[in-house]
PDB file of N, CA and C in Angstrom:
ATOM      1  N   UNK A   1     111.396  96.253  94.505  1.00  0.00           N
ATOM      2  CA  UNK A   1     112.395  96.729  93.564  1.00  0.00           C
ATOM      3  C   UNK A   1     113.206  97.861  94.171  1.00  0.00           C
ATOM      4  N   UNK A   2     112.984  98.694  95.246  1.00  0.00           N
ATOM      5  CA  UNK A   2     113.347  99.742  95.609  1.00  0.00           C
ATOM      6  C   UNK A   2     112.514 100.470  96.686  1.00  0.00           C
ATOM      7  N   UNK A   3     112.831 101.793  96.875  1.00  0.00           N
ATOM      8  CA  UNK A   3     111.920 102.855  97.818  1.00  0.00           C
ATOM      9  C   UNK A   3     111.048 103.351  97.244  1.00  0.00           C
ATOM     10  N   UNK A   4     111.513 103.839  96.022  1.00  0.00           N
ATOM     11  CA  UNK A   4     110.992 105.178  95.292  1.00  0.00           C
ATOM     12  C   UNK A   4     109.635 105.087  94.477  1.00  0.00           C
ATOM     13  N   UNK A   5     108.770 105.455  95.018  1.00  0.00           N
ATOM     14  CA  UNK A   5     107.285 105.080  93.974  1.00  0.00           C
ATOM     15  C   UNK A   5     107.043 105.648  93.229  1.00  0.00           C
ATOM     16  N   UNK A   6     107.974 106.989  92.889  1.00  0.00           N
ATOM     17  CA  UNK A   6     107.515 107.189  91.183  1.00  0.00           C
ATOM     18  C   UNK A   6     108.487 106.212  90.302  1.00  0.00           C
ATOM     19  N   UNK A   7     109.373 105.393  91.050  1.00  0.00           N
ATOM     20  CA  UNK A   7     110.696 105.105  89.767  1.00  0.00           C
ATOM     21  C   UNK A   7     110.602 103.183  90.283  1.00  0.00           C
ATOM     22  N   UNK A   8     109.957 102.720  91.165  1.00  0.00           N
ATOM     23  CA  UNK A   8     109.909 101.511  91.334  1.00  0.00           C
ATOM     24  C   UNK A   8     108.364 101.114  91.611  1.00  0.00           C
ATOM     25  N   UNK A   9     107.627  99.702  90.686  1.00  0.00           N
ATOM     26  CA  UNK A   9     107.091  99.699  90.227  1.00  0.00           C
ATOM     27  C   UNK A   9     106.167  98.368  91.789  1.00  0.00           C
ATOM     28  N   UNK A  10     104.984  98.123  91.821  1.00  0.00           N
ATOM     29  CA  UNK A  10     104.384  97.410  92.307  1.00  0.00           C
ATOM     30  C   UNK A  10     104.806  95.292  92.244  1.00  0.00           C
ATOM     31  N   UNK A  11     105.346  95.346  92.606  1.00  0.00           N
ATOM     32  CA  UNK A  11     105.918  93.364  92.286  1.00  0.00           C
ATOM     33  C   UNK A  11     105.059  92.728  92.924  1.00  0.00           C
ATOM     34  N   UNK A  12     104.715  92.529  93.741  1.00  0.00           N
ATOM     35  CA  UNK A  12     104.630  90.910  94.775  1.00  0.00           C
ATOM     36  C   UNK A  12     103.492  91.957  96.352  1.00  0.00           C
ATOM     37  N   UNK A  13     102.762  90.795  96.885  1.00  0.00           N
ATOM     38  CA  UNK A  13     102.454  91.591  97.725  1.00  0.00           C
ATOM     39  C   UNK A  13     102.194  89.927  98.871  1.00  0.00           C
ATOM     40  N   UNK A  14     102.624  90.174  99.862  1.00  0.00           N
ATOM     41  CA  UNK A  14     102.781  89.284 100.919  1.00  0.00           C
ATOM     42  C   UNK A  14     101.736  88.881 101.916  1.00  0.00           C
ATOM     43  N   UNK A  15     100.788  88.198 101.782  1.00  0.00           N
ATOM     44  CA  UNK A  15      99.594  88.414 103.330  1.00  0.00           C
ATOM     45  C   UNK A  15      99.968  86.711 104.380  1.00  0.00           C
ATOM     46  N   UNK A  16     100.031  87.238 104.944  1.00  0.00           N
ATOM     47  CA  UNK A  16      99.408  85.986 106.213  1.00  0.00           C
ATOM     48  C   UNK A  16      98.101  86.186 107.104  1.00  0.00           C
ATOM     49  N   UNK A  17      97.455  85.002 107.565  1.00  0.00           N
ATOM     50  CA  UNK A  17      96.433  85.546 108.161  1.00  0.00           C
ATOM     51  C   UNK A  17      96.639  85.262 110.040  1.00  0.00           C
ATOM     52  N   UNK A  18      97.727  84.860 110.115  1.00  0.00           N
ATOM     53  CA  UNK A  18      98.731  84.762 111.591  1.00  0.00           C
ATOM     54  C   UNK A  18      98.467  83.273 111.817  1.00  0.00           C
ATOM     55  N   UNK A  19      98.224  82.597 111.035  1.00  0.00           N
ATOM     56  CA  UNK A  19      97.847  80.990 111.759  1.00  0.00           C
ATOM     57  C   UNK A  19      98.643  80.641 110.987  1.00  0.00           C
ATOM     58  N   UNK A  20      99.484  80.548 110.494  1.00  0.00           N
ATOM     59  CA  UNK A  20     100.185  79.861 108.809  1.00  0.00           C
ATOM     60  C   UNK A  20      99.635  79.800 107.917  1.00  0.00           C
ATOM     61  N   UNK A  21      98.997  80.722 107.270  1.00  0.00           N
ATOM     62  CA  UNK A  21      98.448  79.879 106.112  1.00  0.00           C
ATOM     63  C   UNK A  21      99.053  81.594 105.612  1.00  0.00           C
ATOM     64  N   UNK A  22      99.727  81.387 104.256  1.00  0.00           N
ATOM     65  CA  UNK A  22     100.765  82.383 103.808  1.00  0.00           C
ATOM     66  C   UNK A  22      99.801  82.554 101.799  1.00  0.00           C
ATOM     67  N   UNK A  23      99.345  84.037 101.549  1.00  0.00           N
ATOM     68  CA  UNK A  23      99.515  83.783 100.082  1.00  0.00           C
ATOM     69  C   UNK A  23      99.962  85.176  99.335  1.00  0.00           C
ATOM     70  N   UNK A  24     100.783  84.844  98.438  1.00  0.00           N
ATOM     71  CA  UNK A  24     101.429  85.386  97.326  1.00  0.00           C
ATOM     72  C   UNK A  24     100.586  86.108  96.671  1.00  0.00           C
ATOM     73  N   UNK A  25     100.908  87.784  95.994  1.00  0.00           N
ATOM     74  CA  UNK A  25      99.945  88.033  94.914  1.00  0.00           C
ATOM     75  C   UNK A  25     101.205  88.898  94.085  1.00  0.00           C
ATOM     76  N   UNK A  26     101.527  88.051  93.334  1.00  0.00           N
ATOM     77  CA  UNK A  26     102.237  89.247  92.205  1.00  0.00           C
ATOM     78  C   UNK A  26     101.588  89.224  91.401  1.00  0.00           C
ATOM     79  N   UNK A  27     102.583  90.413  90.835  1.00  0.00           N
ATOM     80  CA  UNK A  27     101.697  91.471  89.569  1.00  0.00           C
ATOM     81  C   UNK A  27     102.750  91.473  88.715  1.00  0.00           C
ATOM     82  N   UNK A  28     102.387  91.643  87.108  1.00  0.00           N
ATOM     83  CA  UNK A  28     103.143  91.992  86.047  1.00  0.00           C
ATOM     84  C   UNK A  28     103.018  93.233  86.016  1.00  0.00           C
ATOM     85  N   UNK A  29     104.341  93.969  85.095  1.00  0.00           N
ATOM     86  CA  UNK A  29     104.188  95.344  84.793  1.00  0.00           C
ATOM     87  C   UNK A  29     103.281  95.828  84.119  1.00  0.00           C
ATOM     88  N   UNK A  30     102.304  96.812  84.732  1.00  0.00           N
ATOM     89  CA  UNK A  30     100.955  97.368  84.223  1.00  0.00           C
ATOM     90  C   UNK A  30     100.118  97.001  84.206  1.00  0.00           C
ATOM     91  N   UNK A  31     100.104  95.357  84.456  1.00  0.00           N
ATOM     92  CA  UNK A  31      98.446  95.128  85.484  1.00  0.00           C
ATOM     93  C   UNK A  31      98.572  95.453  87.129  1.00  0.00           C
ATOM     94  N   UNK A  32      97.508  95.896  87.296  1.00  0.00           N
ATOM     95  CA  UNK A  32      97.401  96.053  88.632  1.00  0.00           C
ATOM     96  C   UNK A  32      95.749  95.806  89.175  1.00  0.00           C
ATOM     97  N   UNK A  33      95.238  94.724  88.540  1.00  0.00           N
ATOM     98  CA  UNK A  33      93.712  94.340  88.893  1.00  0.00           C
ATOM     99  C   UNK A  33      93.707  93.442  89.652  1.00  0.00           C
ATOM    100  N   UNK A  34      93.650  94.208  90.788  1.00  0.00           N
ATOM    101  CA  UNK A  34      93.280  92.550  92.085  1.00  0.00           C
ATOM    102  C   UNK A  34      92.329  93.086  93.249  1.00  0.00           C
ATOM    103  N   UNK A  35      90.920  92.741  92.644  1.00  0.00           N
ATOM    104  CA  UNK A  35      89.643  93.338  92.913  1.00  0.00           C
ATOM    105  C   UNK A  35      90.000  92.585  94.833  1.00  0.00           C
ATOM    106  N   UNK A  36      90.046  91.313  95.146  1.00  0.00           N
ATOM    107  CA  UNK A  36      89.805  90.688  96.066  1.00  0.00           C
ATOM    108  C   UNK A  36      90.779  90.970  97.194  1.00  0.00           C
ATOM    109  N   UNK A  37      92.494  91.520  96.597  1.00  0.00           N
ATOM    110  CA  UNK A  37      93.186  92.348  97.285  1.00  0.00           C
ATOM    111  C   UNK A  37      92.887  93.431  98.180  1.00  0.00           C
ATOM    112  N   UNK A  38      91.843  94.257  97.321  1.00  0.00           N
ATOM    113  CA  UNK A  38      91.647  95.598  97.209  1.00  0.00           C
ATOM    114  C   UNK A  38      90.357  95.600  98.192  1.00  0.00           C
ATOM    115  N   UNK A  39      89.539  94.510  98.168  1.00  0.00           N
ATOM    116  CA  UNK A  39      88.654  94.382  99.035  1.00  0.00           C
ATOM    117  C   UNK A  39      88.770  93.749 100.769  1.00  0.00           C
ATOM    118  N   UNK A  40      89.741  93.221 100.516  1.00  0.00           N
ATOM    119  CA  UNK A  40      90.811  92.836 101.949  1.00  0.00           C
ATOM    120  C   UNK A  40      91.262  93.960 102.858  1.00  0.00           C
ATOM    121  N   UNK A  41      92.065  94.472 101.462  1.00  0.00           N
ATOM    122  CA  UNK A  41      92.792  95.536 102.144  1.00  0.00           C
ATOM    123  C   UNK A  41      91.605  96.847 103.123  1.00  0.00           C
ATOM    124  N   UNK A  42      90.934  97.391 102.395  1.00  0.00           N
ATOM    125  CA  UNK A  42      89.704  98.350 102.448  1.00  0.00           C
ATOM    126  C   UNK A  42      88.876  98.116 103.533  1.00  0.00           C
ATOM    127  N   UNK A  43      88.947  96.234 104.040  1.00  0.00           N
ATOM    128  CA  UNK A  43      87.971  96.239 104.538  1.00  0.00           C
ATOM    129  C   UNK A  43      88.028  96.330 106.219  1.00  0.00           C
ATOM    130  N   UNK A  44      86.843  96.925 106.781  1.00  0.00           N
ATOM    131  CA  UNK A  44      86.943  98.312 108.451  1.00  0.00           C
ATOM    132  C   UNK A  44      87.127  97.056 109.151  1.00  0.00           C
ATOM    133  N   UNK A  45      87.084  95.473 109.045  1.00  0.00           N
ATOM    134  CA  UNK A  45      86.432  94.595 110.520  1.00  0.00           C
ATOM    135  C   UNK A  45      88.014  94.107 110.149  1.00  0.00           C
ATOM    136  N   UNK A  46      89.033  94.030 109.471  1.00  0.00           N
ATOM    137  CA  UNK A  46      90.301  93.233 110.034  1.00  0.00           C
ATOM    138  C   UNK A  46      91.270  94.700 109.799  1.00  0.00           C
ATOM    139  N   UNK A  47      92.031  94.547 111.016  1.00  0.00           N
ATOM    140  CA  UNK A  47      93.541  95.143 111.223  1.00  0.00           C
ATOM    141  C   UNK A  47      94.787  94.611 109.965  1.00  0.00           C
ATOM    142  N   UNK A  48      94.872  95.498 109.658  1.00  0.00           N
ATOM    143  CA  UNK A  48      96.104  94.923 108.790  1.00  0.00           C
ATOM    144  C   UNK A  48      97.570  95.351 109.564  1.00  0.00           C
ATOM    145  N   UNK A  49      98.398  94.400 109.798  1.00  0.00           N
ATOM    146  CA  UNK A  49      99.871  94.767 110.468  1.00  0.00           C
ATOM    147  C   UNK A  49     100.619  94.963 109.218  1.00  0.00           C
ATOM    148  N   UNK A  50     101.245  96.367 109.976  1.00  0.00           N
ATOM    149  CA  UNK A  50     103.032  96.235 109.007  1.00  0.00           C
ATOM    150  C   UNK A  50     104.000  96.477 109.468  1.00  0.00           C
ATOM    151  N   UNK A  51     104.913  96.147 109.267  1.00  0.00           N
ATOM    152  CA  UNK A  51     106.480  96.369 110.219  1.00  0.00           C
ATOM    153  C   UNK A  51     106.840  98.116 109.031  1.00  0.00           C
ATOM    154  N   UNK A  52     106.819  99.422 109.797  1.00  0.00           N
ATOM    155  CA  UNK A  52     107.415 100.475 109.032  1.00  0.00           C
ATOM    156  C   UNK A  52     106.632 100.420 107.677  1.00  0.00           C
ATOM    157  N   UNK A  53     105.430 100.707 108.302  1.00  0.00           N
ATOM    158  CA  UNK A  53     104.402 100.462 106.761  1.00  0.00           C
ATOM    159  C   UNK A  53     104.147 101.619 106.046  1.00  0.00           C
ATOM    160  N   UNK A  54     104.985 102.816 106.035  1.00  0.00           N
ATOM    161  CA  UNK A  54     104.215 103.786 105.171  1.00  0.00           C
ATOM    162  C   UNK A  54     104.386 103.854 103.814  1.00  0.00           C
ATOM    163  N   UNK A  55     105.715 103.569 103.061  1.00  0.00           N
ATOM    164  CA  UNK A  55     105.908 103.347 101.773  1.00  0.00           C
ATOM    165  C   UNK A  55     104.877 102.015 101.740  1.00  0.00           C
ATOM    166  N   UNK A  56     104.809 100.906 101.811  1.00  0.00           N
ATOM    167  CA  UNK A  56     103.962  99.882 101.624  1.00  0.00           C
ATOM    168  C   UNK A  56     102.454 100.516 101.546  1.00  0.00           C
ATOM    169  N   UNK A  57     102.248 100.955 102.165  1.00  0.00           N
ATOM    170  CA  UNK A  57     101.018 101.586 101.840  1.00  0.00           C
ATOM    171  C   UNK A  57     100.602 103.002 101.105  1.00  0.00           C
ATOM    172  N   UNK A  58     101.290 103.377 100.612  1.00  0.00           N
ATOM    173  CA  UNK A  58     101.802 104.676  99.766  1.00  0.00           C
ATOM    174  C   UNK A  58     101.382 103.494  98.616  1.00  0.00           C
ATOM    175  N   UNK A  59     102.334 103.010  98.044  1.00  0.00           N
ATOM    176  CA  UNK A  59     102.868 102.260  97.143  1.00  0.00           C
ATOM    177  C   UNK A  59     101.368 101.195  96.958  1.00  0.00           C
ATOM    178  N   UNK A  60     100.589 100.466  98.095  1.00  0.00           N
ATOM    179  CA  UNK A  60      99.382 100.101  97.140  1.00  0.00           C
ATOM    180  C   UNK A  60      98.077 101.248  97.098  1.00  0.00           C
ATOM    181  N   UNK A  61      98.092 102.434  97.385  1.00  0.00           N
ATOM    182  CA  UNK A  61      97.381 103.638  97.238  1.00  0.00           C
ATOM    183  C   UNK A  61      97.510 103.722  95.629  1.00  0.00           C
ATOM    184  N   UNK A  62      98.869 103.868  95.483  1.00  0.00           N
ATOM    185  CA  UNK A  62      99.263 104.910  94.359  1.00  0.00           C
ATOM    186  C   UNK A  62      98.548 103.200  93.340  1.00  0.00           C
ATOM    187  N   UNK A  63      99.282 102.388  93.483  1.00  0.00           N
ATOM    188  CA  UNK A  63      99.300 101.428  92.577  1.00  0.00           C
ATOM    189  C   UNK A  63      97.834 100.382  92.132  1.00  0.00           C
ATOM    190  N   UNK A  64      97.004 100.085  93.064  1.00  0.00           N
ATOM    191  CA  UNK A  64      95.451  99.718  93.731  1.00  0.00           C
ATOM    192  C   UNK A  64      94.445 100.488  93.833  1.00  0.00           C
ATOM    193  N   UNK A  65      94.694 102.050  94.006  1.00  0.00           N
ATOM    194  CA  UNK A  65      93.912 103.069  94.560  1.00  0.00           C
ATOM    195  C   UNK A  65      92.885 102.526  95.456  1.00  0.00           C
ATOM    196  N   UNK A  66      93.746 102.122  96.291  1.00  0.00           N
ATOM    197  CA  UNK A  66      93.027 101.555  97.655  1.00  0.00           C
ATOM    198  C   UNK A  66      93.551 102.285  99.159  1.00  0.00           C
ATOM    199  N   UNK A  67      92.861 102.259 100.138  1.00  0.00           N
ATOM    200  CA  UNK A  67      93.149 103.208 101.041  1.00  0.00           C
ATOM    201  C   UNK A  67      92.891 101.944 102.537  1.00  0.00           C
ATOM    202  N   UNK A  68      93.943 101.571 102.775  1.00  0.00           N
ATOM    203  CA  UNK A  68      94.285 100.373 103.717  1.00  0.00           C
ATOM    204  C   UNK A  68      94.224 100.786 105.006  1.00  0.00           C
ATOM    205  N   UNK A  69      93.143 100.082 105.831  1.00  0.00           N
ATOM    206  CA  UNK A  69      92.940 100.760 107.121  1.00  0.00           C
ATOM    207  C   UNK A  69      91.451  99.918 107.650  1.00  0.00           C
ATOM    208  N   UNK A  70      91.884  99.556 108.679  1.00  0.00           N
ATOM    209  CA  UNK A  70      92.325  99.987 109.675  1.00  0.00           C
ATOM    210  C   UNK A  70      93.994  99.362 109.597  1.00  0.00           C
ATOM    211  N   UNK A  71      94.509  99.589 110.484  1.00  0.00           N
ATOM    212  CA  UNK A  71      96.128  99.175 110.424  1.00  0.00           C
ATOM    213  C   UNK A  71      96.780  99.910 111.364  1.00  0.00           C
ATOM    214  N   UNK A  72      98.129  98.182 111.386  1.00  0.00           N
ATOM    215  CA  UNK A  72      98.453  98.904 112.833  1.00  0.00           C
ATOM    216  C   UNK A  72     100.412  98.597 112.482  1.00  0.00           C
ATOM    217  N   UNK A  73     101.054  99.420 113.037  1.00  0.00           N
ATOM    218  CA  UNK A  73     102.433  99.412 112.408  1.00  0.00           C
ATOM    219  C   UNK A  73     103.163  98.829 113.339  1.00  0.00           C
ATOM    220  N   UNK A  74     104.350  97.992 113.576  1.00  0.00           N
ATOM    221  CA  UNK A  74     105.438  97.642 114.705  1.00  0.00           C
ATOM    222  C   UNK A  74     106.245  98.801 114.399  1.00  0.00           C
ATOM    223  N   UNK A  75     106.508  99.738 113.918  1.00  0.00           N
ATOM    224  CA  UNK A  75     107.684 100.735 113.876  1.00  0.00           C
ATOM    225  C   UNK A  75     107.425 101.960 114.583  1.00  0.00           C
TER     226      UNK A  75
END
């Protein structure tokens, strides 16, 4: 929706696992329960890539209260 994470809200969240296989997770406004997300994200044995990932990961902190890492950025 935007930059701003107090004024734009959590939508859609994008994963691939680099072989093709692509899946979708949106969210409606004010749910934000996605236990299996949150356990992906969190978890120490896979790298998560992001192209200029710090709002992206700001943004599922604030929104998940999840803390994404290990991770590795192209920017």
């Amino acid at each position: 929706m935007g930059l701003i994470n107090q004024r734009d809200r959590l939508c859609l969240v994008q994963l691939s696992d680099g072989l093709g296989e692509e899946h979708l997770v949106q969210f409606l406004p004010g749910q934000f329960n996605a236990p299996n997300l949150c356990k992906l994200l969190a978890d120490p044995k896979r790298v998560k890539l992001f192209h200029f990932g710090r709002f992206d990961i700001a943004i599922l902190q604030h929104y998940l209260g999840v803390t994404t890492a290990p991770i590795y950025c192209t920017k």
